[in-house]
C-alpha atoms as a PDB file:
ATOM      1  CA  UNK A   1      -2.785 -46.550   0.269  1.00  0.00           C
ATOM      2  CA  UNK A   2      -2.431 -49.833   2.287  1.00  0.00           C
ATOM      3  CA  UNK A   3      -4.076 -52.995   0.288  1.00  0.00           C
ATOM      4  CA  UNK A   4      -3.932 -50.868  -3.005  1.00  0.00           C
ATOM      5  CA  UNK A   5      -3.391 -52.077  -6.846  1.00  0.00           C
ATOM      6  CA  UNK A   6      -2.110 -49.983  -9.672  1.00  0.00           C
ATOM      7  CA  UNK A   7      -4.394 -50.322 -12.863  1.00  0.00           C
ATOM      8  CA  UNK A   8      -3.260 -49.029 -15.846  1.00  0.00           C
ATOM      9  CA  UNK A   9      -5.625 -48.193 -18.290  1.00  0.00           C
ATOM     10  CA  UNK A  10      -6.012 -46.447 -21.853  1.00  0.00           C
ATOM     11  CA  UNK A  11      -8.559 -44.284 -21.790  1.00  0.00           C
ATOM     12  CA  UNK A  12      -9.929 -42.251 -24.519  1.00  0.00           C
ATOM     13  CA  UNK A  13      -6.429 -42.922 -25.865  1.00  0.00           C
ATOM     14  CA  UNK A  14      -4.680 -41.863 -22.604  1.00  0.00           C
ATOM     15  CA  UNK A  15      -2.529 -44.195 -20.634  1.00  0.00           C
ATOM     16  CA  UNK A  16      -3.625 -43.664 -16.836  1.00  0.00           C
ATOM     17  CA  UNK A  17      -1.836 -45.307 -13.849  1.00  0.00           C
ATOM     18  CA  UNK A  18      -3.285 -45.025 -10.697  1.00  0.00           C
ATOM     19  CA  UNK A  19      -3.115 -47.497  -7.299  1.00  0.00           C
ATOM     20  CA  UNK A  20      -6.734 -48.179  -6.400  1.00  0.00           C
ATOM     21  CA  UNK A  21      -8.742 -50.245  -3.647  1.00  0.00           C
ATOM     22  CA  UNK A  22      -9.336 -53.496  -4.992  1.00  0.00           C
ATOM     23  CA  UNK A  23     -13.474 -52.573  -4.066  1.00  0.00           C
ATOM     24  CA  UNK A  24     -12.933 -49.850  -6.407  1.00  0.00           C
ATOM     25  CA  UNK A  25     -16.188 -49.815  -9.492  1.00  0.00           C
ATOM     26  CA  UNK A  26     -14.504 -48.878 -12.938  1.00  0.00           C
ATOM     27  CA  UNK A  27     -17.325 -46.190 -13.082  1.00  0.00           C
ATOM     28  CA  UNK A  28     -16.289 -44.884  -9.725  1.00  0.00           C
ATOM     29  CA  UNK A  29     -12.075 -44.992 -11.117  1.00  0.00           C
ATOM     30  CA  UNK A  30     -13.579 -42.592 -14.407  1.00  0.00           C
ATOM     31  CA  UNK A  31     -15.590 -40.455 -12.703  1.00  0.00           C
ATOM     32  CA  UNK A  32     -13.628 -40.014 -10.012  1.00  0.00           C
ATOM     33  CA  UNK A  33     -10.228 -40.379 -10.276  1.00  0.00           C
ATOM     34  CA  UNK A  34     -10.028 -39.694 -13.707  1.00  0.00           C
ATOM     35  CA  UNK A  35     -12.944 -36.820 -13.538  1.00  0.00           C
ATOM     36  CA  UNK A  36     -14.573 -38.099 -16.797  1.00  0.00           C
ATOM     37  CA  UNK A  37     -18.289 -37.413 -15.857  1.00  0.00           C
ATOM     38  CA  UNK A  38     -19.740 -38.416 -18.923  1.00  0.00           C
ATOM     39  CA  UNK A  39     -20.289 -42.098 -17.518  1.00  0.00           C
ATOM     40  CA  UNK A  40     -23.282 -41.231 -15.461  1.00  0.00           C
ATOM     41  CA  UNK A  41     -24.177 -43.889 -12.068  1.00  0.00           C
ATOM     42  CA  UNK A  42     -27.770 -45.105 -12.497  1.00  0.00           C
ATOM     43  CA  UNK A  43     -28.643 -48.231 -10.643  1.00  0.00           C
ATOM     44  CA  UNK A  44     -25.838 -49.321 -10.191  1.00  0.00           C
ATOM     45  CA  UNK A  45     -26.784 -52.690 -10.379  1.00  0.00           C
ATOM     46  CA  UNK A  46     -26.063 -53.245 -14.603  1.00  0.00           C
ATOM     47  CA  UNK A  47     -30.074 -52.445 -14.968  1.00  0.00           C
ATOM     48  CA  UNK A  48     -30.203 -49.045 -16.778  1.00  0.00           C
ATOM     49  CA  UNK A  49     -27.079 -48.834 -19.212  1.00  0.00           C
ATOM     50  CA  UNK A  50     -26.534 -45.109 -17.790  1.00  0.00           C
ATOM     51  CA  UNK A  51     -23.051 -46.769 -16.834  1.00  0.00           C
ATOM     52  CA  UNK A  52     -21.896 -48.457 -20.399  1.00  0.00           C
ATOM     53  CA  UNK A  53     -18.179 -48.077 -21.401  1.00  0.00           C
ATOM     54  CA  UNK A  54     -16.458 -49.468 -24.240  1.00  0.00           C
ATOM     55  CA  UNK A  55     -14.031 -51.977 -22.994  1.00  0.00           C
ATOM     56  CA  UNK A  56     -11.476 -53.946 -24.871  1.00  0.00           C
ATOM     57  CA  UNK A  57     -13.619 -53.211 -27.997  1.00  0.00           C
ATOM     58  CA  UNK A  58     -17.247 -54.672 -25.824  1.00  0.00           C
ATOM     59  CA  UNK A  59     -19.707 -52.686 -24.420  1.00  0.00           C
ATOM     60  CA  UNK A  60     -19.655 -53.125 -20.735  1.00  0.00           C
ATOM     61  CA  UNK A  61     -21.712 -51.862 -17.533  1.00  0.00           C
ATOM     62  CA  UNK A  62     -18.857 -50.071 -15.211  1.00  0.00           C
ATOM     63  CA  UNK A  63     -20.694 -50.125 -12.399  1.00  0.00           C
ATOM     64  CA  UNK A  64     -20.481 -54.070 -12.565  1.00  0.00           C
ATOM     65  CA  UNK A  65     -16.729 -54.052 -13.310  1.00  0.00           C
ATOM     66  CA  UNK A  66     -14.226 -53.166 -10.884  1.00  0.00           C
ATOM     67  CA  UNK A  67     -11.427 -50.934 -12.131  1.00  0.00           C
ATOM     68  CA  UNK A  68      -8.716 -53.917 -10.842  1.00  0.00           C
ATOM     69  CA  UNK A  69     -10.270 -56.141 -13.706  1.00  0.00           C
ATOM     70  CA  UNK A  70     -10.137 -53.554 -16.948  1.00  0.00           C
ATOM     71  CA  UNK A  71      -6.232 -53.444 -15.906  1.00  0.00           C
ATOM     72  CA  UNK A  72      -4.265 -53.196 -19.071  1.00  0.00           C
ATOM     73  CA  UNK A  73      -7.056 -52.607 -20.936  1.00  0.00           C
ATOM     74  CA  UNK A  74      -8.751 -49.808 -23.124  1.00  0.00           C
ATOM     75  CA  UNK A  75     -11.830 -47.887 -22.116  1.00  0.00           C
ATOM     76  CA  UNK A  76     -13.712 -45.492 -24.337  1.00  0.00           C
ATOM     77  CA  UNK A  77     -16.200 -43.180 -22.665  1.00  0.00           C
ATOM     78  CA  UNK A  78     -18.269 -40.641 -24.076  1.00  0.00           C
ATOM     79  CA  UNK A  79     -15.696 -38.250 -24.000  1.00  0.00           C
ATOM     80  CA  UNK A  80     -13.947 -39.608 -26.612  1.00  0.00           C
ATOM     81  CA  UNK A  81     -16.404 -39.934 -29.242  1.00  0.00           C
ATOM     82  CA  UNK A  82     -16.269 -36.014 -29.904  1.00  0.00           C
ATOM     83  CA  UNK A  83     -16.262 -32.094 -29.314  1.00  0.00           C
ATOM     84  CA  UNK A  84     -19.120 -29.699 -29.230  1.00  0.00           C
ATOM     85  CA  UNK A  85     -17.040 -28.413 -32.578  1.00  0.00           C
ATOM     86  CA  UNK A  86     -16.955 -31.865 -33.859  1.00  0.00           C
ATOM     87  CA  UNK A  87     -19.116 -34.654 -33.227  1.00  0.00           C
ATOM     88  CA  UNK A  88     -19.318 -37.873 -33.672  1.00  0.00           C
ATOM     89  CA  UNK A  89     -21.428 -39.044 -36.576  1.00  0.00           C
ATOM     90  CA  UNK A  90     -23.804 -41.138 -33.778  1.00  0.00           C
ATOM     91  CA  UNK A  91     -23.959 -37.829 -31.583  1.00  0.00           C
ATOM     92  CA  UNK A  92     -24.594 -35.480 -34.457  1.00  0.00           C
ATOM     93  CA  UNK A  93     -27.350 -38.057 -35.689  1.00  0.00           C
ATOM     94  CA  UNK A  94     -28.955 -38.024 -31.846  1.00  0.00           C
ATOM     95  CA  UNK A  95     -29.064 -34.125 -32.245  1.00  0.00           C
ATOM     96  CA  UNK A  96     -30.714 -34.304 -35.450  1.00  0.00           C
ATOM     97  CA  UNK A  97     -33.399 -36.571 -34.539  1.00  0.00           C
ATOM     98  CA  UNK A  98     -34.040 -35.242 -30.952  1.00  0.00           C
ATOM     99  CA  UNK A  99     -32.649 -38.317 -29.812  1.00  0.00           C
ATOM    100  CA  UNK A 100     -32.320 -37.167 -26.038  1.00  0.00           C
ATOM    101  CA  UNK A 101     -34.075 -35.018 -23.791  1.00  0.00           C
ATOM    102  CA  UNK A 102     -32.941 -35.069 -20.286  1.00  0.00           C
ATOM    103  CA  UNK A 103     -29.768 -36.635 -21.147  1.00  0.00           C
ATOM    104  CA  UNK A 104     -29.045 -39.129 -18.257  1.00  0.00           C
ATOM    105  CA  UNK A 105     -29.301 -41.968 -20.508  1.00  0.00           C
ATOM    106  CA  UNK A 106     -27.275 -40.682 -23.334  1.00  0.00           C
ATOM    107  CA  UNK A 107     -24.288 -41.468 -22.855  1.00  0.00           C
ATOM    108  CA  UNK A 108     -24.776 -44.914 -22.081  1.00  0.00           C
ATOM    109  CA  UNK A 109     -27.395 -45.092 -25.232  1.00  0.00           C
ATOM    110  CA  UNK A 110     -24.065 -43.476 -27.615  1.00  0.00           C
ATOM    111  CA  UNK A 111     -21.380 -46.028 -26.404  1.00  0.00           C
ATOM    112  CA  UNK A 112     -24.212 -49.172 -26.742  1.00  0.00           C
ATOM    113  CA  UNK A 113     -24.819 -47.613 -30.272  1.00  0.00           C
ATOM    114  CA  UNK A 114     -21.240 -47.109 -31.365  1.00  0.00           C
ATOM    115  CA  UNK A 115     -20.992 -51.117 -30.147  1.00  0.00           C
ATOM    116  CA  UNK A 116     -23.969 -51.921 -32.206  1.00  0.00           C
ATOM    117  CA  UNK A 117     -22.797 -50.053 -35.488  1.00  0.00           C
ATOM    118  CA  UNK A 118     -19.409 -51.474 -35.020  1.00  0.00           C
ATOM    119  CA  UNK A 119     -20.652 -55.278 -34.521  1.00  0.00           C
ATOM    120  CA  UNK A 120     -24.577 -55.565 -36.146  1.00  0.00           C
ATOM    121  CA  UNK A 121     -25.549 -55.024 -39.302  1.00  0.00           C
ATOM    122  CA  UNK A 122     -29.137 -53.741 -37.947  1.00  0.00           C
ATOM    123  CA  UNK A 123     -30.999 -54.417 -40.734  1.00  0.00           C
ATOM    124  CA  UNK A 124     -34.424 -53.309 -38.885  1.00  0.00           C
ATOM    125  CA  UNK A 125     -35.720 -51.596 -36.208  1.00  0.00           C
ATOM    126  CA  UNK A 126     -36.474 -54.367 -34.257  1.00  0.00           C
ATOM    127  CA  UNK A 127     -32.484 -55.449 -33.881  1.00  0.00           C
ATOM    128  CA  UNK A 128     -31.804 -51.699 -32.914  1.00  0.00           C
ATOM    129  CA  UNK A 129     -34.623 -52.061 -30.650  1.00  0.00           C
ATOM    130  CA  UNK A 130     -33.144 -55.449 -29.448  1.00  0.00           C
ATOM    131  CA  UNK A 131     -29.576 -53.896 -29.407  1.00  0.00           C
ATOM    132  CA  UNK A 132     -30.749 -51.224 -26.705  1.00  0.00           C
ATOM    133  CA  UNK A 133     -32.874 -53.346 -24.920  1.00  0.00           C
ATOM    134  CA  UNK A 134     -30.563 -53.109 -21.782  1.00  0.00           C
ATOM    135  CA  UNK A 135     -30.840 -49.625 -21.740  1.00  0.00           C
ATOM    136  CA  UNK A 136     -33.475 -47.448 -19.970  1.00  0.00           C
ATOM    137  CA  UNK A 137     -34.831 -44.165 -21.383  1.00  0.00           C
ATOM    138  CA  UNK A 138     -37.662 -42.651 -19.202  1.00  0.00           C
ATOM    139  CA  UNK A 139     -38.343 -39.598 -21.613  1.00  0.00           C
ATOM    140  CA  UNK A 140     -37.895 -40.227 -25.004  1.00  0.00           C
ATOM    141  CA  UNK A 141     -39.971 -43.630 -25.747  1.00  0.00           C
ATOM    142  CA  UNK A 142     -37.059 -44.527 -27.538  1.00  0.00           C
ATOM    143  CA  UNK A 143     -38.303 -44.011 -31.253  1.00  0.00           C
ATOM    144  CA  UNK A 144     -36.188 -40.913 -31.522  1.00  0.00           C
ATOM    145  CA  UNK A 145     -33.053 -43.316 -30.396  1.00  0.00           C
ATOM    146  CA  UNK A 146     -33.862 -46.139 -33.059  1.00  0.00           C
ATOM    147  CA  UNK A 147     -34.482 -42.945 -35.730  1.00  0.00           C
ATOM    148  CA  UNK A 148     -30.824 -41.775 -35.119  1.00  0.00           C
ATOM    149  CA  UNK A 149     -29.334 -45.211 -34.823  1.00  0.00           C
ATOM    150  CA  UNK A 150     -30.978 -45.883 -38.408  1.00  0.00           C
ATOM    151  CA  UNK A 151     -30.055 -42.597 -39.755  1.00  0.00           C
ATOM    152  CA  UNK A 152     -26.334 -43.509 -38.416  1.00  0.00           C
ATOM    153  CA  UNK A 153     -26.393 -47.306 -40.201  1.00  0.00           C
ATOM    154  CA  UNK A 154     -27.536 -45.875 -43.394  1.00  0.00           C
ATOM    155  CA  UNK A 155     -24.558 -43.182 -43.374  1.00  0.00           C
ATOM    156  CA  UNK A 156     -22.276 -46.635 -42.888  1.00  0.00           C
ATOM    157  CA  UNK A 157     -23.837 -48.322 -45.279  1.00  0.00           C
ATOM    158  CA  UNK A 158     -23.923 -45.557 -47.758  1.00  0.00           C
ATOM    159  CA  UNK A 159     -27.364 -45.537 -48.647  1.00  0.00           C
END
C-alpha cells in the first residue's frame, strides 16, 4: 500500500497492527479490517452514537476518528463487554428491562453506558438521560434504556 501508516492498536485486549490509508475512519479499521461488526455506521457524521467506542478509557464517535489517530491506543467495542454465555452486567440489565428492540443503537447505547457508570455517579434519571443525550434510539423512547442504566448503577452502588 503506497502512502500507508501502520496503527497499532489494543483492541478488546488484542494488539492489532495493520498499515492503513491515512483517510481510513477507526469505525471503517474495526469493522473492516478487524471484522468486529458490533460498531454499527449510522450517520456517520458523530450525530447518532450508533458508532461509539471506548477509547483510551473515553467514549468516542469512530466514525469521527480516523484509525491513524487511536495509534497506540486501546479500543473497547462491544465485543468485549461479553458472551451470549456471559454478559456483561450493563447487557444483562438491557435484556432484563427490554432495553432494545431493533438493536442498531445498542451497541453504541452499551459502550456510552459503560462510560457513564465508569465516570458519573447518575444520581437521577435526568443525568442518565443527559449522559445519552448524544445517542439516537428511534424505537424504544428511551425509558427502557434509563430503566437498565438505573438498574445497572444501583448493582454498583449496592443498593
Amino acid at each position: 500500500m503506497s502512502g500507508g501508516h501502520v496503527v497499532r492498536l489494543r483492541v478488546n485486549g488484542v494488539d492489532h497492527e495493520a498499515e492503513v490509508e491515512p483517510r481510513l475512519l477507526l469505525v471503517d479499521f474495526l469493522r473492516v479490517q478487524l471484522g468486529l461488526t458490533g460498531t454499527h455506521v449510522g450517520c456517520e457524521h458523530g450525530v447518532c452514537g450508533a458508532c461509539t467506542v471506548i477509547l483510551n478509557g473515553d467514549s468516542v464517535r469512530s466514525c469521527l476518528c480516523l484509525a491513524v489517530e487511536a495509534d497506540g491506543g486501546a479500543v473497547e467495542t462491544v465485543e468485549g463487554l461479553g458472551r451470549v454465555d456471559d454478559l456483561d452486567p450493563l447487557q444483562e440489565a438491557f435484556r432484563e428491562h427490554h432495553a432494545l428492540q431493533c438493536g442498531f443503537c445498542t451497541p453504541g447505547m452499551l459502550m456510552t453506558g459503560i462510560d457513564l457508570l465508569r465516570k458519573q455517579p447518575l444520581a437521577s434519571d435526568g443525568e442518565i438521560r443527559a449522559g445519552l443525550s448524544g445517542n439516537l434510539c428511534r424505537c424504544t423512547g428511551y425509558q427502557h434504556i434509563v430503566r437498565a442504566i438505573r438498574a445497572s448503577v444501583e448493582a454498583r452502588d449496592g443498593d
